[in-house]
Protein backbone atom coordinates (compact mmCIF):
# COMPACT_ATOMS: atom_id res chain seq x y z
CA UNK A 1 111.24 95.58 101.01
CA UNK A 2 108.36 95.18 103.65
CA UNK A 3 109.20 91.70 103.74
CA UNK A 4 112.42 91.64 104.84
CA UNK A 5 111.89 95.45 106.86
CA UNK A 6 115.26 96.60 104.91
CA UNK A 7 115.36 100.76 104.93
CA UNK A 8 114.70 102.77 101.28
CA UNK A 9 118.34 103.20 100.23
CA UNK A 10 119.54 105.98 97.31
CA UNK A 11 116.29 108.62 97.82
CA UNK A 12 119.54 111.23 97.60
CA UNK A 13 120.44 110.30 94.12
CA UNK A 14 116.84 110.66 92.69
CA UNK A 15 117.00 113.36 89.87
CA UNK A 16 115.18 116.34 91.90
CA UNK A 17 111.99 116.51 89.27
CA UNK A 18 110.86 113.22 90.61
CA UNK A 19 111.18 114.23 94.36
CA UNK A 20 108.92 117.61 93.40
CA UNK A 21 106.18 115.27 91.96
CA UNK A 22 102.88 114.98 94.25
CA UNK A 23 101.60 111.64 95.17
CA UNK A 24 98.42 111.37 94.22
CA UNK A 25 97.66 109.08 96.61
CA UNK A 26 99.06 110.92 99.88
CA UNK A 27 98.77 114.12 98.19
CA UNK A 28 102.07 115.17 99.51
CA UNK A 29 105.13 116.38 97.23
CA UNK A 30 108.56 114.97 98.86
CA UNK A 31 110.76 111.58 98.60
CA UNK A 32 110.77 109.92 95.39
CA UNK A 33 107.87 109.26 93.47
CA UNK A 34 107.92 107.00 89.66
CA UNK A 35 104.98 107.60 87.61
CA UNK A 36 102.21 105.41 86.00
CA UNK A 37 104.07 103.84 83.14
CA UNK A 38 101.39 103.85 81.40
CA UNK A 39 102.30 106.67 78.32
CA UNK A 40 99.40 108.59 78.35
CA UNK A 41 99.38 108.79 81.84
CA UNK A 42 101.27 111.14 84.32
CA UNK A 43 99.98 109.93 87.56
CA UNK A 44 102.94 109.83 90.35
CA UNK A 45 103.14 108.17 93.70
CA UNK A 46 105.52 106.97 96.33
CA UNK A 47 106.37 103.13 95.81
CA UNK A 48 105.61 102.86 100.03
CA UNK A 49 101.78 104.21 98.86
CA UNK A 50 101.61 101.76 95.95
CA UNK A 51 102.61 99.09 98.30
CA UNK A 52 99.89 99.81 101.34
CA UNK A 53 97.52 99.05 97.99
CA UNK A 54 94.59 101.78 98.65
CA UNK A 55 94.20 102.16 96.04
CA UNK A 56 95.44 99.24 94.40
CA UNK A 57 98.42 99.79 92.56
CA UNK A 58 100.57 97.39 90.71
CA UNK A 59 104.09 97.46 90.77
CA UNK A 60 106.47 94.89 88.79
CA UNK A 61 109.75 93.31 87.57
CA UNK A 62 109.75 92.51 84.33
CA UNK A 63 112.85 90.40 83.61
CA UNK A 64 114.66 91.50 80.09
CA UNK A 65 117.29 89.10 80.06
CA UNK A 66 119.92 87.17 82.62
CA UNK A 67 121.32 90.58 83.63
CA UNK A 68 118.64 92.92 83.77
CA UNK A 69 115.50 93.85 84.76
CA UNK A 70 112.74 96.78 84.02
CA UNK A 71 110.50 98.09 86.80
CA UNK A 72 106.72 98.81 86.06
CA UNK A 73 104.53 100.84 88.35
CA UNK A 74 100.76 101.14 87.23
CA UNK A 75 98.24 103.59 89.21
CA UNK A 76 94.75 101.92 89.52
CA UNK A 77 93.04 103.44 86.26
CA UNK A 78 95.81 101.31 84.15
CA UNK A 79 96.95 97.97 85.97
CA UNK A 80 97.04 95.19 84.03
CA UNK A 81 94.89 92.81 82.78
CA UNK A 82 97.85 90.40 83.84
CA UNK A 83 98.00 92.13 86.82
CA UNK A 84 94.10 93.02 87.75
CA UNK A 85 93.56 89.42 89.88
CA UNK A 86 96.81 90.18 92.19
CA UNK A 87 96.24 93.50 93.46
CA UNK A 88 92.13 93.38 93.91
């Protein structure tokens, strides 16, 4: 969280395909990336990279009920229309 300054926990438990990915944003492979989640896309990047927003990326919680949530993470050819006014 940059807010609160609290460390990236769990990187160590990441399945190993996702920590060979390249961030297309950094261009470096390493640490965990996610990937657009849009389907037709395959676009990874670090979650740190999506959140210094150059580009602007979009990342989200999508609540699915009381006791769980889904994560979204868009790259900046597919955010949102939802989405487009918060990250520009």
């Amino acid at each position: 969280s940059p807010d609160s300054m609290e460390r990236i926990v769990g990187v160590p438990h990441v399945p190993a395909a996702r920590q060979r990915l390249t961030c297309y944003v950094c261009q470096q492979r390493g640490g965990a990336c996610v990937q657009c989640s849009d389907r037709s896309c395959f676009r990874a990047f670090h979650v740190t990279c999506a959140q210094a927003g150059r580009p602007p990326l979009c990342l989200e919680v999508v609540d699915r009920d009381s006791s769980s949530c889904e994560y979204r993470a868009y790259c900046d050819l597919h955010v949102p229309p939802h989405a487009a006014a918060r990250v520009a």
